[in-house]
C-alpha atoms as a PDB file:
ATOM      1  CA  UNK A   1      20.946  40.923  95.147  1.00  0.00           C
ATOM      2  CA  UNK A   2      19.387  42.411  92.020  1.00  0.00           C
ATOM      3  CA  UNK A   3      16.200  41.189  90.775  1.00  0.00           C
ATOM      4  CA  UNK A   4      17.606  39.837  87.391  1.00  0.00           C
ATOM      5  CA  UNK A   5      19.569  38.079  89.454  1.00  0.00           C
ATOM      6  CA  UNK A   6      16.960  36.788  91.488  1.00  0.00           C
ATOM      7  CA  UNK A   7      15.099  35.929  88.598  1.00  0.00           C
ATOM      8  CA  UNK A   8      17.745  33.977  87.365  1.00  0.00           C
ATOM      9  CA  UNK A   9      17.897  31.630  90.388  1.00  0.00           C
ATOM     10  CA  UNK A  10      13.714  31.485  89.709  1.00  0.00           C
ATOM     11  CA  UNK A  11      14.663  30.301  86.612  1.00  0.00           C
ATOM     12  CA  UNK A  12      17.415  27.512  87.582  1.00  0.00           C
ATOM     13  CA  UNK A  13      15.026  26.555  90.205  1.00  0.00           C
ATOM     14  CA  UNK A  14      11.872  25.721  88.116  1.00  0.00           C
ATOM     15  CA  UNK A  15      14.054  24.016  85.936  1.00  0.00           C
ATOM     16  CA  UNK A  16      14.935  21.671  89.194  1.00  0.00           C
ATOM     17  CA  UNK A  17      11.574  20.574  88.725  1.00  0.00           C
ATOM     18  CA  UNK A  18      11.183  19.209  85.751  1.00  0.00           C
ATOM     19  CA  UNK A  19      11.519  15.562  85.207  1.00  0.00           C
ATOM     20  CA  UNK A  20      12.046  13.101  81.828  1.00  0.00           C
ATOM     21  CA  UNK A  21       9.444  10.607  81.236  1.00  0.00           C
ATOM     22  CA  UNK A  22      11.746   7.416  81.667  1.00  0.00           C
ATOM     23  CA  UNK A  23      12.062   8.532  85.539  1.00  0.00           C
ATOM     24  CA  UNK A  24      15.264  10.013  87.504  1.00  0.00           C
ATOM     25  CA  UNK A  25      17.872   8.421  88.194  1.00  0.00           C
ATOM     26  CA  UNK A  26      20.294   9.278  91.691  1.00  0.00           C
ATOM     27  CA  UNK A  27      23.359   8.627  91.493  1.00  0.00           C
ATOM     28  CA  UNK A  28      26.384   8.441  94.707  1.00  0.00           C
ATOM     29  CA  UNK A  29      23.691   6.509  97.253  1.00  0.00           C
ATOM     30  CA  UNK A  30      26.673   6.943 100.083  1.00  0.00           C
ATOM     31  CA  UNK A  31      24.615   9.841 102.002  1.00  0.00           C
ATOM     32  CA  UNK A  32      22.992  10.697 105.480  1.00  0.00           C
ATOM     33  CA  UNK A  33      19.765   9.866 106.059  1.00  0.00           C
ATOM     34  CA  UNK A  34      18.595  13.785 105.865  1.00  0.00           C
ATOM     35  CA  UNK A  35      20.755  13.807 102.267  1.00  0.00           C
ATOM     36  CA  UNK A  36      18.347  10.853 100.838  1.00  0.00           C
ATOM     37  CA  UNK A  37      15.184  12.289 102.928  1.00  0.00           C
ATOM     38  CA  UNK A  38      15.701  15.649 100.789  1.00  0.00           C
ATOM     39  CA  UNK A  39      16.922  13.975  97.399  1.00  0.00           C
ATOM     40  CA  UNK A  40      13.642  12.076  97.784  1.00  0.00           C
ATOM     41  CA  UNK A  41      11.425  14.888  98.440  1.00  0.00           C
ATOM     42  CA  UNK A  42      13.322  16.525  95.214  1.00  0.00           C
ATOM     43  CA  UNK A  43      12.729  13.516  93.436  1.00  0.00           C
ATOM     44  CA  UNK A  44       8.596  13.412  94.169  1.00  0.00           C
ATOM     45  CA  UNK A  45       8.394  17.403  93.466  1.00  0.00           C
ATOM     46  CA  UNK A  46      10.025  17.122  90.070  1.00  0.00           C
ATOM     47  CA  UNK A  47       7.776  14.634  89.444  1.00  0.00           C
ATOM     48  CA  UNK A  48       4.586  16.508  90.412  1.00  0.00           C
ATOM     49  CA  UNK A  49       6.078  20.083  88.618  1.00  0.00           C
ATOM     50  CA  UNK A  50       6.358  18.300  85.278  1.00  0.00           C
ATOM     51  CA  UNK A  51       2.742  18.883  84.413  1.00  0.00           C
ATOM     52  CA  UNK A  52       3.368  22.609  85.525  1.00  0.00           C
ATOM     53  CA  UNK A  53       6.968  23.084  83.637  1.00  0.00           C
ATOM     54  CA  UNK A  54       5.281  22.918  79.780  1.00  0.00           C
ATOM     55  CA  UNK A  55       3.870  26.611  80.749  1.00  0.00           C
ATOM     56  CA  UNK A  56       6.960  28.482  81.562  1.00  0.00           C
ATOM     57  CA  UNK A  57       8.435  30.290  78.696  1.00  0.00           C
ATOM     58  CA  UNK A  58      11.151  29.481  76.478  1.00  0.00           C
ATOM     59  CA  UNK A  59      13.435  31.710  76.899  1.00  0.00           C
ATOM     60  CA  UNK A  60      13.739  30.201  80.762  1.00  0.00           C
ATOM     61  CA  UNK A  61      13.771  27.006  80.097  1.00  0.00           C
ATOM     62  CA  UNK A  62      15.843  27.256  76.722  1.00  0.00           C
ATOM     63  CA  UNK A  63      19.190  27.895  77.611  1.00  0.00           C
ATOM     64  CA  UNK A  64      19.440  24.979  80.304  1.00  0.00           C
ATOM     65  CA  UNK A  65      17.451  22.322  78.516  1.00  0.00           C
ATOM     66  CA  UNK A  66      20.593  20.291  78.131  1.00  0.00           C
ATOM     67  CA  UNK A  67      23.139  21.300  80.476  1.00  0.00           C
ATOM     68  CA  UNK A  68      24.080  20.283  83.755  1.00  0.00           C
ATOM     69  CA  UNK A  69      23.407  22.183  87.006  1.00  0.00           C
ATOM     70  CA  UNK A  70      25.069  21.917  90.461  1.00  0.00           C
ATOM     71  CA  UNK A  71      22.577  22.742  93.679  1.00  0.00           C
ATOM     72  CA  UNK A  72      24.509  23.670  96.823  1.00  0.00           C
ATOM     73  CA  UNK A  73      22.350  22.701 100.065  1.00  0.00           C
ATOM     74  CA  UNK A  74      24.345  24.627 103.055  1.00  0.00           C
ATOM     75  CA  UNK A  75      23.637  23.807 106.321  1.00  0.00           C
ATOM     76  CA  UNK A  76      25.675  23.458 109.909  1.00  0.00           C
ATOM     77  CA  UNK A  77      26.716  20.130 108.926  1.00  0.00           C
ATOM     78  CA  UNK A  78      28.366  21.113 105.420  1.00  0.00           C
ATOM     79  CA  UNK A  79      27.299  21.657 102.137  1.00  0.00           C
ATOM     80  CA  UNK A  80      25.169  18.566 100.071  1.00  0.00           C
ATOM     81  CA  UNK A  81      26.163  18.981  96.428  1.00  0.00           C
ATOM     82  CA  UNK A  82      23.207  17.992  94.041  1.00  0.00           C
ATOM     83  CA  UNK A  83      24.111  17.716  90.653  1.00  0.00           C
ATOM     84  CA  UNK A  84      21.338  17.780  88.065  1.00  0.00           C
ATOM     85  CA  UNK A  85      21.650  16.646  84.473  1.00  0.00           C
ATOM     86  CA  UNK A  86      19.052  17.792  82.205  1.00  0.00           C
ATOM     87  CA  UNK A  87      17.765  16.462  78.834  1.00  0.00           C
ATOM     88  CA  UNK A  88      15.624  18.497  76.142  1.00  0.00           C
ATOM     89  CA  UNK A  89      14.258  20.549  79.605  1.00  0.00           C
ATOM     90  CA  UNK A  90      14.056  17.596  82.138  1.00  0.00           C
ATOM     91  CA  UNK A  91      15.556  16.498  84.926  1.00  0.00           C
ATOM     92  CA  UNK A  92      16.993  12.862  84.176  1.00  0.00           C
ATOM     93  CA  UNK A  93      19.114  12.707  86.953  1.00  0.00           C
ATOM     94  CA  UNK A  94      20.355  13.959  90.273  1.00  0.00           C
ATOM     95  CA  UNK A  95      24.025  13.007  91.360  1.00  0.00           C
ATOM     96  CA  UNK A  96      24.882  13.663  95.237  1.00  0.00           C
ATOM     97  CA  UNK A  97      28.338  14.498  94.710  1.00  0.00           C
ATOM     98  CA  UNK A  98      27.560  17.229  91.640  1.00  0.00           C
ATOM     99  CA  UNK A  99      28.544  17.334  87.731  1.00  0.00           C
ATOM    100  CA  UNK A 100      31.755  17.486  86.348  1.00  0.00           C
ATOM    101  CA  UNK A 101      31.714  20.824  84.381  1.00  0.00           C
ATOM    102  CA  UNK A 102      28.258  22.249  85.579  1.00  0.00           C
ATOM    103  CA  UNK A 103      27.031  25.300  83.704  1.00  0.00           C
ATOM    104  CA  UNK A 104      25.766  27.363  87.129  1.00  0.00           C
ATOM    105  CA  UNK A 105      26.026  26.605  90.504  1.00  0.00           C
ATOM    106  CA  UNK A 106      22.233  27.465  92.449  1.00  0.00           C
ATOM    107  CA  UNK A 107      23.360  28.192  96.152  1.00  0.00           C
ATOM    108  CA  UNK A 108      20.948  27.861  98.847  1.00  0.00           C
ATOM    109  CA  UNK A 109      20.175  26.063 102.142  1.00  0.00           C
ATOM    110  CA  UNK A 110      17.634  23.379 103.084  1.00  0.00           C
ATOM    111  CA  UNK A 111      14.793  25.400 104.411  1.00  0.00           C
ATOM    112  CA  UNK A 112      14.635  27.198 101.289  1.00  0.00           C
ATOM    113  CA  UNK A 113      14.336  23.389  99.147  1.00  0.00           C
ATOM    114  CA  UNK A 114      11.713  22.837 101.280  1.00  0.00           C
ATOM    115  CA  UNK A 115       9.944  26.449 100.995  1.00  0.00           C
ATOM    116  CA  UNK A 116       9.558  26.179  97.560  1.00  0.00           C
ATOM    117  CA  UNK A 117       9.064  22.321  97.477  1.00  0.00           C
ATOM    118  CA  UNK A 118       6.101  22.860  99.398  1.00  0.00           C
ATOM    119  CA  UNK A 119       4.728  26.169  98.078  1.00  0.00           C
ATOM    120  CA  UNK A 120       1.263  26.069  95.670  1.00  0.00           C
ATOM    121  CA  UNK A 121       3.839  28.511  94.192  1.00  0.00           C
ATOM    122  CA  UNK A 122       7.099  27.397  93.699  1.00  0.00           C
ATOM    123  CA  UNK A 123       8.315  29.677  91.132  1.00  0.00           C
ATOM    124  CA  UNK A 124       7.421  32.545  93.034  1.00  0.00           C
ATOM    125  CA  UNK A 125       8.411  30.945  96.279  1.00  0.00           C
ATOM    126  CA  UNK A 126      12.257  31.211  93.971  1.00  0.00           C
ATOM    127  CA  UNK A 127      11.591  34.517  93.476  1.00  0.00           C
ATOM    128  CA  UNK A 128      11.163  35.511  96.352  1.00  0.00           C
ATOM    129  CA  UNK A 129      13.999  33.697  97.930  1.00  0.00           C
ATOM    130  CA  UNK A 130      16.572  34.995  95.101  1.00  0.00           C
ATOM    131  CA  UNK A 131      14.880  38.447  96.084  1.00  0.00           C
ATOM    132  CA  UNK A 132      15.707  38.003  99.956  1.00  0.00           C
ATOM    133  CA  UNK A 133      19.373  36.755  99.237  1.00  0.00           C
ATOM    134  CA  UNK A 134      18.712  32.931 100.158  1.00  0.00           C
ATOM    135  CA  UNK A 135      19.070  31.485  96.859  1.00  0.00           C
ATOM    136  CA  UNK A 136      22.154  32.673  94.931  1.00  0.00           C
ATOM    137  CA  UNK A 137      23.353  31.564  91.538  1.00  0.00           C
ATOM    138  CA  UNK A 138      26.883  31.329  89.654  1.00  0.00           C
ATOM    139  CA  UNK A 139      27.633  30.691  85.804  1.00  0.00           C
ATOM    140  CA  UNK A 140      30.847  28.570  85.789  1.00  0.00           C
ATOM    141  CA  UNK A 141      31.480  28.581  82.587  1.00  0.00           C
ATOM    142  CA  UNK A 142      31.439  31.580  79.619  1.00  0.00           C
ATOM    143  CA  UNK A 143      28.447  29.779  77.794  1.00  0.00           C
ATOM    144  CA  UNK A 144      26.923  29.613  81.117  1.00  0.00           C
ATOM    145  CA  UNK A 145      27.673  33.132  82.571  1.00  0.00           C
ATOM    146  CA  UNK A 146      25.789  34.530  78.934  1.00  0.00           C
ATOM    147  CA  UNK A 147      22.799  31.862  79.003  1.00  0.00           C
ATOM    148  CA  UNK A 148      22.429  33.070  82.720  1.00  0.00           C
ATOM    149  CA  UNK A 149      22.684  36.968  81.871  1.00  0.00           C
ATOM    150  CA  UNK A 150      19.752  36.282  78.891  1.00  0.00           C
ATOM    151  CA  UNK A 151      17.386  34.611  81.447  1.00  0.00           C
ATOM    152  CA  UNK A 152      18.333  37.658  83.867  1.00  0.00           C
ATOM    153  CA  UNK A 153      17.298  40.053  81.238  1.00  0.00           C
ATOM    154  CA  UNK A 154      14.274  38.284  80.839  1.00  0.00           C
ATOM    155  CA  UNK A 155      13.331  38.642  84.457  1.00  0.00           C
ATOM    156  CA  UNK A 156      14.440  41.809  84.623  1.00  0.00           C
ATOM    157  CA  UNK A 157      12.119  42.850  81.609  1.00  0.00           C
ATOM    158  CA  UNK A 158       9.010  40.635  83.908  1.00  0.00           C
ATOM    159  CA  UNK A 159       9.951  43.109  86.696  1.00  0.00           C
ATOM    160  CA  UNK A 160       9.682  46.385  84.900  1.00  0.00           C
ATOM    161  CA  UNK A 161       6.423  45.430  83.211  1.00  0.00           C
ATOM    162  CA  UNK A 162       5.240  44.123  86.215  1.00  0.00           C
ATOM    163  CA  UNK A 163       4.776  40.448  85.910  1.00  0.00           C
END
């Protein structure tokens, strides 16, 4: 995987965890109890990364601050589909059967959620996993495919200079 391309998933990811100010709603409440244990724990981290999300630069958070993004979790038992649905750079709410017309698809399994949700670093704990192939990301549509190529260029740009 090349690094813009890992930088890209950073990007999508960090965006996972913002969250609006009139709380998150979850929509489709017809899951397993491991489904709702990890939509909760995605619910509490967007919560806590909201404070953190005002720092990250515009040009990341810009081009999905109101779109819709669908999260593949893959695991032995099949694939939870998390649809997010942001609004002016926040999270307002997670659907557990995805979006209709999502802009990227973020591909990853459940140890990674949890590897970032628990890092002091989450948005290098992305990195790192777009950087060792765990987290892979899709534009599904043409708007999305050339938002997603800007924020790789960004990242690439972070990697050459070193950041």
């Amino acid at each position: 995987m090349t690094s813009s391309l890992r930088a890209a998933v950073a990007f999508l990811a960090v965006l996972a965890l913002v969250t609006a100010g009139g709380g998150l709603v979850v929509d489709n409440a017809d899951l397993t109890p491991e489904e709702v244990n990890l939509l909760f724990a995605m619910r509490e981290y967007t919560q806590t990364y909201n404070e953190y999300a005002d720092r990250l630069p515009g040009w990341v958070t810009g081009p999905f601050e109101n779109e819709r993004v669908d999260l593949h979790v893959e695991s032995p038992d099949g694939v939870l589909v998390i649809g997010i649905t942001f609004k002016d750079g926040k999270i307002v709410q997670f659907d557990a059967k995805g979006c209709p017309d999502p802009i990227v698809t973020v591909t990853t399994d459940p140890e990674t959620v949890e590897e970032v949700m628990v890092s002091d670093r989450p948005f290098d704990a992305f990195r790192a996993a777009m950087q060792n192939g765990t987290v892979t990301i899709k534009g599904e549509t043409f708007i999305g495919t050339l938002r997603l190529g800007l924020v790789r260029f960004g990242f690439w740009v972070m990697d050459l200079i070193g950041l």
